[in-house]
C-alpha atoms as a PDB file:
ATOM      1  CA  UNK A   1     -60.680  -4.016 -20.017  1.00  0.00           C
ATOM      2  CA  UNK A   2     -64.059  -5.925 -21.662  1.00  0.00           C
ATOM      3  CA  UNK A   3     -66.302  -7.891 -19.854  1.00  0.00           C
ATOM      4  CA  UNK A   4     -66.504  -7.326 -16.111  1.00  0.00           C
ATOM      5  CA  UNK A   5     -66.174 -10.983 -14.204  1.00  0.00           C
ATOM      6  CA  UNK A   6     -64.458 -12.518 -17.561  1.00  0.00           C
ATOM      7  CA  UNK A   7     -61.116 -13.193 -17.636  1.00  0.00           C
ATOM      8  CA  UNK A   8     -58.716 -10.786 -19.490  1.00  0.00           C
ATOM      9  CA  UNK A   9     -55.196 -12.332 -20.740  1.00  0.00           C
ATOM     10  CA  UNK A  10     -52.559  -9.256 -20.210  1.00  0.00           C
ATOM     11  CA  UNK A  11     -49.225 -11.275 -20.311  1.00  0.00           C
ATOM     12  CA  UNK A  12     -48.076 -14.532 -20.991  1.00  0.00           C
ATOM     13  CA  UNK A  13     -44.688 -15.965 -21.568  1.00  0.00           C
ATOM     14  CA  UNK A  14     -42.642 -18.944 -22.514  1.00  0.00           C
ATOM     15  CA  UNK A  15     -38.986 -20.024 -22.641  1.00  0.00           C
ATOM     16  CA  UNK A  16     -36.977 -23.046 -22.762  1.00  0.00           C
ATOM     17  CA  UNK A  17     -34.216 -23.499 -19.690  1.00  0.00           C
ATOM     18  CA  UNK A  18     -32.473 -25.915 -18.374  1.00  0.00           C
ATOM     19  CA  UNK A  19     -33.983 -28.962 -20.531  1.00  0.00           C
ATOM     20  CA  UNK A  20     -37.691 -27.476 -19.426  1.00  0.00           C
ATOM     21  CA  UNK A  21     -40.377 -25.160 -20.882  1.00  0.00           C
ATOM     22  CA  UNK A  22     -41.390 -23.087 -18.517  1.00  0.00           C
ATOM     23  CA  UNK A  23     -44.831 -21.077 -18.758  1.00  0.00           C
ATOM     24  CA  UNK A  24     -46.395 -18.006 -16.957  1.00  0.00           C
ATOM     25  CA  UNK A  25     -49.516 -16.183 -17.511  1.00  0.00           C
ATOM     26  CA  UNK A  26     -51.253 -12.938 -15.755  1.00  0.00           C
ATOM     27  CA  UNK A  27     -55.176 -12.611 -15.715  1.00  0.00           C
ATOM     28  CA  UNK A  28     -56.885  -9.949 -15.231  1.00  0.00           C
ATOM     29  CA  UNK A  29     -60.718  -9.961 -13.983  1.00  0.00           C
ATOM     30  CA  UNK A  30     -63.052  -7.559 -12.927  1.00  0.00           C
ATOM     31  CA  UNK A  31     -64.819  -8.392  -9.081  1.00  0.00           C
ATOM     32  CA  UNK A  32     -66.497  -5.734  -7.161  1.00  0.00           C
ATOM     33  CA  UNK A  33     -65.384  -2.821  -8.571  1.00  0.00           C
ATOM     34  CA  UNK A  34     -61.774  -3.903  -8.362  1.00  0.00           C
ATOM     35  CA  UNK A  35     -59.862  -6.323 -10.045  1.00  0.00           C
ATOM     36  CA  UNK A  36     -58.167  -9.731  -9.577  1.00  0.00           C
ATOM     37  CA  UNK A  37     -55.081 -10.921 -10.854  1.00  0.00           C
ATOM     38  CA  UNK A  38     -54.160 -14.320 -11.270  1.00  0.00           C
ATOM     39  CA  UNK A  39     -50.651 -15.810 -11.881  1.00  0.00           C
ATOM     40  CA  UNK A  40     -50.970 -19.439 -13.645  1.00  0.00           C
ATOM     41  CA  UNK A  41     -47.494 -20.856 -14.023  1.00  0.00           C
ATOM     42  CA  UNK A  42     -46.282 -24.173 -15.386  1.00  0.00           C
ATOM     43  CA  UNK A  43     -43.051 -26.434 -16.388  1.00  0.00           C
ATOM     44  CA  UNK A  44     -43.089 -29.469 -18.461  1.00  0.00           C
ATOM     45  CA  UNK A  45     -39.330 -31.232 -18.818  1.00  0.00           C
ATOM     46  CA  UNK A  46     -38.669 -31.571 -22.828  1.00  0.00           C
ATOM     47  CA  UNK A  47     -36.578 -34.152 -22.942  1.00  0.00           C
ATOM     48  CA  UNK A  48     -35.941 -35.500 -19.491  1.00  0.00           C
ATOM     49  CA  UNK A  49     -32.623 -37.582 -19.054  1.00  0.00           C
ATOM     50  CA  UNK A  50     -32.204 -40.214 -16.109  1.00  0.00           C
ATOM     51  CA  UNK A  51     -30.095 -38.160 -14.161  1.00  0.00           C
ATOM     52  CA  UNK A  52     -32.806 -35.001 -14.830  1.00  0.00           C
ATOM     53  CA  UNK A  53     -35.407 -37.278 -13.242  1.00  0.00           C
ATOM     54  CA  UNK A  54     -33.103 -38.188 -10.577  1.00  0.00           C
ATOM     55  CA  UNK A  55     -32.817 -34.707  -9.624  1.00  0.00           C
ATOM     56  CA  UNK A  56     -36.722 -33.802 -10.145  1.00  0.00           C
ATOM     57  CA  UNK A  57     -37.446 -36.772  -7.236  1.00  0.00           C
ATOM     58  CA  UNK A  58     -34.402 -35.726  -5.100  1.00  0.00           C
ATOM     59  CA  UNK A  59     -35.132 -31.686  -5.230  1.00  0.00           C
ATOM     60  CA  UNK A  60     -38.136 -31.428  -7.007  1.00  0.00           C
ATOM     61  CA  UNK A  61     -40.441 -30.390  -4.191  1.00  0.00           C
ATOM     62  CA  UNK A  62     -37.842 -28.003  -2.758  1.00  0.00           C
ATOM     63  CA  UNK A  63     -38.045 -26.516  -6.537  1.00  0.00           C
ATOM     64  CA  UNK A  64     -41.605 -26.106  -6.360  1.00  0.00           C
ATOM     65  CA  UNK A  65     -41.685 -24.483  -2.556  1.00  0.00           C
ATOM     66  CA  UNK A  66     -38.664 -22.042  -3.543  1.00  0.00           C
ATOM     67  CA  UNK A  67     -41.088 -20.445  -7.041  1.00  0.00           C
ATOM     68  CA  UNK A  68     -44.283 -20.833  -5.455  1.00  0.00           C
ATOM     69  CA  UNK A  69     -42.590 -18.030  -2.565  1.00  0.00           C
ATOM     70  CA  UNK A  70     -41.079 -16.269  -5.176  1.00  0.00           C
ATOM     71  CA  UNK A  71     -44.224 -15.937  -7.311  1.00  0.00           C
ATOM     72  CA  UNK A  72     -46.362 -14.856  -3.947  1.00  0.00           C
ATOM     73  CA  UNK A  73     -43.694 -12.357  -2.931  1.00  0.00           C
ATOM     74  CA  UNK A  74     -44.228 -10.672  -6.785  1.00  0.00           C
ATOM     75  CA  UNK A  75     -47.479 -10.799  -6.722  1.00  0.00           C
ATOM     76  CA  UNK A  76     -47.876  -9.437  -3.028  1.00  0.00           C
ATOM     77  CA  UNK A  77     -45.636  -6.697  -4.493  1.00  0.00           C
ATOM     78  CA  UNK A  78     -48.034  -6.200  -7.266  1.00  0.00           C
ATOM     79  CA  UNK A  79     -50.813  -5.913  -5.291  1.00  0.00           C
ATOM     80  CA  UNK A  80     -48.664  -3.081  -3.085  1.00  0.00           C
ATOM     81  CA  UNK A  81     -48.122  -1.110  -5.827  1.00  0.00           C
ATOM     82  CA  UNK A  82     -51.700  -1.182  -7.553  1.00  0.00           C
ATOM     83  CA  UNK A  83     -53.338  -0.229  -4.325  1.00  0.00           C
ATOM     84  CA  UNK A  84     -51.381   2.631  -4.329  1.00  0.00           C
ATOM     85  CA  UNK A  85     -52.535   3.947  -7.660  1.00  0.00           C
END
């Protein structure tokens, strides 16, 4: 993996949905003996129309409590199946 303790990017992705670019990106770094993995994700509105920011103020937050679950469920999962190897 390189370096122990520096950070090691193993995935990252990008796509365009829904008038938004959305980003994710797995880390990998080495801690005592083990390894961390962090999940940095992101969204940035391209070209945001009223009714778009309408709908970011109205359900915005709900948005943002709804993928942060999702993204610790996966990466609770990850961890599962790592330990297991």
């Amino acid at each position: 993996m390189g370096d122990p303790g520096r950070s090691s990017p193993q995935r990252h992705g990008q796509g365009l949905h829904g008038g938004a670019d959305y980003t994710s990106r797995f880390s990998l770094a080495g801690r005592d003996g083990g390894t961390d993995l962090t999940l940095t994700f992101g969204a940035e509105v391209v070209k945001p129309t009223l009714l778009g920011k309408v709908s970011m103020t109205l359900f915005g937050k709900l948005g943002m409590s709804m993928t942060r679950k999702a993204l610790a469920k996966d990466l609770a999962e990850i961890a599962v199946k790592a330990e297991s190897l």
